[in-house]
Structure formats: structure tokens, C-alpha cells
N, C-alpha and C. Protein backbone atom coordinates (compact mmCIF):
# COMPACT_ATOMS: atom_id res chain seq x y z
N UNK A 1 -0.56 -7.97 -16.45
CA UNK A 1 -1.22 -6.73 -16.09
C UNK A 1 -0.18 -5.81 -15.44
N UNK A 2 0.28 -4.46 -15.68
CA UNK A 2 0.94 -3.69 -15.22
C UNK A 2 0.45 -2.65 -14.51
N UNK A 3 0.44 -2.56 -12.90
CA UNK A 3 -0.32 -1.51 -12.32
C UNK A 3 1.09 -1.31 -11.58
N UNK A 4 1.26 0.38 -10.90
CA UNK A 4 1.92 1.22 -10.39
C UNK A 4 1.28 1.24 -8.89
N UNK A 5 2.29 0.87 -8.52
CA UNK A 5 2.07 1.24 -6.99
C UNK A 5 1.72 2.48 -6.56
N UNK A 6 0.83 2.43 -5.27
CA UNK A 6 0.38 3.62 -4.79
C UNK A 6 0.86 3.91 -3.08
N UNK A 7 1.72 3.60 -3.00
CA UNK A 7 2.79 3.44 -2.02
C UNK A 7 3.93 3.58 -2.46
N UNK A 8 4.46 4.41 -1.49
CA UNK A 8 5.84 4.66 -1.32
C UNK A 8 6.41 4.70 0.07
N UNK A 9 7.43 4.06 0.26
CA UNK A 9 7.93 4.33 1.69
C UNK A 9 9.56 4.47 1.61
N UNK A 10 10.21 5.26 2.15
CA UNK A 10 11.83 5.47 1.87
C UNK A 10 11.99 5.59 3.13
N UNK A 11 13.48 5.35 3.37
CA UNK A 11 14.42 5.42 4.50
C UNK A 11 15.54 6.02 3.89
N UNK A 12 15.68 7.42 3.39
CA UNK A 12 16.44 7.72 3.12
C UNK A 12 17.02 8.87 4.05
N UNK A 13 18.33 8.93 4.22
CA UNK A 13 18.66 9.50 4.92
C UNK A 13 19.30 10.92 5.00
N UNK A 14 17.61 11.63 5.33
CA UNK A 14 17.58 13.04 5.40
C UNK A 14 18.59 13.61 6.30
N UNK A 15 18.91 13.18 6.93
CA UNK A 15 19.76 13.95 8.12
C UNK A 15 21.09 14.42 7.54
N UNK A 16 21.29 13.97 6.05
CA UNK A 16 22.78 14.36 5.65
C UNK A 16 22.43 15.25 4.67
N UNK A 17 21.59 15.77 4.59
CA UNK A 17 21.06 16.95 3.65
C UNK A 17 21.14 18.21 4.13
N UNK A 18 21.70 19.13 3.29
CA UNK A 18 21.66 20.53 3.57
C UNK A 18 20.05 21.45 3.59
N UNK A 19 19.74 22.46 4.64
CA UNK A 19 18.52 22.38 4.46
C UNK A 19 18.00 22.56 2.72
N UNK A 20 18.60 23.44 1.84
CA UNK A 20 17.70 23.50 0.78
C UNK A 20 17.49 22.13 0.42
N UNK A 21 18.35 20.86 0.33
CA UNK A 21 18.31 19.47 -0.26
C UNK A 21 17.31 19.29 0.38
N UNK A 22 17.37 19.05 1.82
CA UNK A 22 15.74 18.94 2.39
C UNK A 22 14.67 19.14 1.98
N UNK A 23 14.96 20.83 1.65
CA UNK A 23 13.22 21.26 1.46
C UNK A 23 12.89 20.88 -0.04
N UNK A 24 13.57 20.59 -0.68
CA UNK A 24 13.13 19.85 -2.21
C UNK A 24 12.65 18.76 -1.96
N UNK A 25 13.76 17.81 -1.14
CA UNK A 25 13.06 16.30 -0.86
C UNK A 25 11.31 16.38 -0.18
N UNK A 26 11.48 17.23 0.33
CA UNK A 26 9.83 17.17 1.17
C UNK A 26 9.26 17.62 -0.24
N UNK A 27 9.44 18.49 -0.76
CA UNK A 27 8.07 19.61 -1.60
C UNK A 27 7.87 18.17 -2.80
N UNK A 28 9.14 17.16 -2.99
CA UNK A 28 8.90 16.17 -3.94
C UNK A 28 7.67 14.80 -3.38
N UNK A 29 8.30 14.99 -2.05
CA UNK A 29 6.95 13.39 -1.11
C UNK A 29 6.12 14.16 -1.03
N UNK A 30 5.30 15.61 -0.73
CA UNK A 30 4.66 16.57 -0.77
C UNK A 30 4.06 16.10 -1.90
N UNK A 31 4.42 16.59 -3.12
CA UNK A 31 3.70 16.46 -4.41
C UNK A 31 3.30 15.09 -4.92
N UNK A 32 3.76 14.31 -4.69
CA UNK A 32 3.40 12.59 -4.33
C UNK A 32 2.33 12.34 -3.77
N UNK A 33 2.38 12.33 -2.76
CA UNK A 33 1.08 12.60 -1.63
C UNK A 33 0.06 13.35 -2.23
N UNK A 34 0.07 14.67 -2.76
CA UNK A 34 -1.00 15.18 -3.60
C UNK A 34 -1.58 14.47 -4.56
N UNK A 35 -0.91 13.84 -5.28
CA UNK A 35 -1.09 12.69 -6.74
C UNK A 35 -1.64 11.99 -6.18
N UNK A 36 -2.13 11.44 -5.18
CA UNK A 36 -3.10 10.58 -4.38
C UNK A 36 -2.29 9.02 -4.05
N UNK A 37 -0.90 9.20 -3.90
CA UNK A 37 0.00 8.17 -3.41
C UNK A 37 -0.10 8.68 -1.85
N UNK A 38 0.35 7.19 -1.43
CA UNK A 38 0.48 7.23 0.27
C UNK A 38 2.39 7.03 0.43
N UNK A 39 2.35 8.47 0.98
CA UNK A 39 4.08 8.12 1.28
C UNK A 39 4.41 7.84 2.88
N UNK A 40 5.55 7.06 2.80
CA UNK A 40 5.82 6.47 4.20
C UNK A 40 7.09 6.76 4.57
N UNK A 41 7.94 7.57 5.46
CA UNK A 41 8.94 8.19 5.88
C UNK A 41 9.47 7.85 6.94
N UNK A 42 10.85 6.65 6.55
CA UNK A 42 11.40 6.46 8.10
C UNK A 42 12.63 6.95 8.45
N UNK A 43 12.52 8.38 9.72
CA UNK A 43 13.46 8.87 10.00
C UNK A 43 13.33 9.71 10.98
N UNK A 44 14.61 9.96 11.36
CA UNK A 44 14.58 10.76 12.97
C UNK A 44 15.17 12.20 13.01
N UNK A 45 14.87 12.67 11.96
CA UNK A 45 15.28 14.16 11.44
C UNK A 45 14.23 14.87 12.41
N UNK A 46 14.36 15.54 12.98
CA UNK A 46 13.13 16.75 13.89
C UNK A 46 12.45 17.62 12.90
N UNK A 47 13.09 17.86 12.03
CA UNK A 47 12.73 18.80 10.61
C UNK A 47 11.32 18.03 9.88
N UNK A 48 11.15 16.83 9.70
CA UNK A 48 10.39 16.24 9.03
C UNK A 48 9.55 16.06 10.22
N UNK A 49 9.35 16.19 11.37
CA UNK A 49 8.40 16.04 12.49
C UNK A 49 6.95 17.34 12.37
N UNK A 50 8.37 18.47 12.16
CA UNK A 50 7.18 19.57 11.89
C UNK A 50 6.46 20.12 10.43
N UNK A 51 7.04 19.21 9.47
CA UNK A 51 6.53 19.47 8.22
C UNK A 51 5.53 18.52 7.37
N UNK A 52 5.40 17.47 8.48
CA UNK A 52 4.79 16.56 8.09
C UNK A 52 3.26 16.18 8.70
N UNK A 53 2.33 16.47 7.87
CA UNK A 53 0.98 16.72 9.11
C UNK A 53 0.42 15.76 10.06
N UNK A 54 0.46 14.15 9.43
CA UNK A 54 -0.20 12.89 9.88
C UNK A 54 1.53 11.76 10.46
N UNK A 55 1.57 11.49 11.21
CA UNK A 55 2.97 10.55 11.36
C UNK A 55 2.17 9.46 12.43
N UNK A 56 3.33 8.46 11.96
CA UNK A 56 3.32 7.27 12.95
C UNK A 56 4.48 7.54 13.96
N UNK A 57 3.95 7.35 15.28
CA UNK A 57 5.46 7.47 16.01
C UNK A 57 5.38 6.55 16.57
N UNK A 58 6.54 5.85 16.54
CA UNK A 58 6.93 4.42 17.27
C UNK A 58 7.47 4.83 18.96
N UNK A 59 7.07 4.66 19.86
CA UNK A 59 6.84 5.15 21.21
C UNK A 59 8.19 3.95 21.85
N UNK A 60 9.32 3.66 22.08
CA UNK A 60 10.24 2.29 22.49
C UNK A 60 9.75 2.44 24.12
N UNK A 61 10.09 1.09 24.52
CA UNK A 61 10.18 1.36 26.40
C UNK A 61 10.47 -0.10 26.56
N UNK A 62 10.69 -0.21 28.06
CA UNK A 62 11.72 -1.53 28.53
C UNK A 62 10.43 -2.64 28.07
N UNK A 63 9.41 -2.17 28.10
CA UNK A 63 8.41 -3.70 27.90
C UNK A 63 7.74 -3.46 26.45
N UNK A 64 8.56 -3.05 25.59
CA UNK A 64 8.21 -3.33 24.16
C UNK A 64 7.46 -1.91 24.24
N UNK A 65 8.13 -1.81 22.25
CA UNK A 65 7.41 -0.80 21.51
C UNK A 65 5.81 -0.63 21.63
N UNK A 66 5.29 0.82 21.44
CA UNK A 66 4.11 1.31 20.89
C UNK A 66 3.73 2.02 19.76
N UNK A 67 2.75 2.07 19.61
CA UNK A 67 2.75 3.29 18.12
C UNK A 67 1.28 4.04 18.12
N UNK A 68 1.59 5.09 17.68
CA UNK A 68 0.03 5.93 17.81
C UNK A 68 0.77 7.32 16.46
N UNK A 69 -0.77 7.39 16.42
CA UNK A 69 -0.80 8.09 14.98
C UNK A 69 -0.65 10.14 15.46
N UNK A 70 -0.13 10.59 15.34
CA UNK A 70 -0.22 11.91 15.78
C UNK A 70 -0.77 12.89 14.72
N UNK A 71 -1.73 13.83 14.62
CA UNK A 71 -2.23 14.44 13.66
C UNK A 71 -2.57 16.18 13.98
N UNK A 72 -2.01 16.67 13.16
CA UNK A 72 -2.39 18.01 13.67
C UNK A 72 -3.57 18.25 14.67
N UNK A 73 -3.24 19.49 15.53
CA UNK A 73 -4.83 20.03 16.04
C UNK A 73 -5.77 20.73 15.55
N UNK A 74 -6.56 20.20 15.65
CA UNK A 74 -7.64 21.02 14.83
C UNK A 74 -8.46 22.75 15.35
């Protein structure tokens, strides 16, 4: 049986991109995400903080990691 994943998750590393390379890479996980895939983005670019509506942020501290979901305001 051949089924296509509906996930995606990359660690690619935006931070060495010029902004236009950027803004293609987003408008491409952008249009992904529309197609009704779930994309997953691990990186510490500030650029992808504000273009991205729903994120996981991993919270570090001396007594172990947290994580909470941050989502636009409504």
C-alpha cells in the first residue's frame, strides 16, 4: 500500500538565507500547510517567529525544559 505522508518537519537552516530565499522558503511550507499537510519547523530564526501563526516554543531552564503552544490573539 503506498500512502504519502501528511507531515513534514525540517531543520533546515534558515538563518543562512538571504531574505528573498527566506520568503520563498516560507510561501513554499505556507502552501503545504494549505494542502492540508502539518508542517513542523525547527529553528531559531526571529523571522519565522513572526510569520508563523501557531508554534511550539520549547521554554529551557536549570530544572528542565517546557513547552507551550503560542497562537495568535484573537
Amino acid at each position: 500500500m503506498n500512502q504519502s505522508s501528511k507531515n513534514i518537519v525540517t531543520r533546515y537552516s534558515f538563518g543562512t538565507l538571504d531574505p528573498e530565499a527566506l520568503d520563498e522558503a516560507l510561501k513554499v511550507l505556507i502552501d503545504l500547510r494549505e494542502s492540508g499537510r502539518m508542517v513542523g519547523i525547527i529553528s531559531h530564526v526571529p523571522e519565522l517567529k513572526e510569520r508563523i501563526d501557531v508554534r511550539l516554543e520549547i521554554i529551557p531552564s536549570r530544572e528542565g525544559s517546557s513547552a507551550r503552544f503560542v497562537r495568535p490573539a484573537a
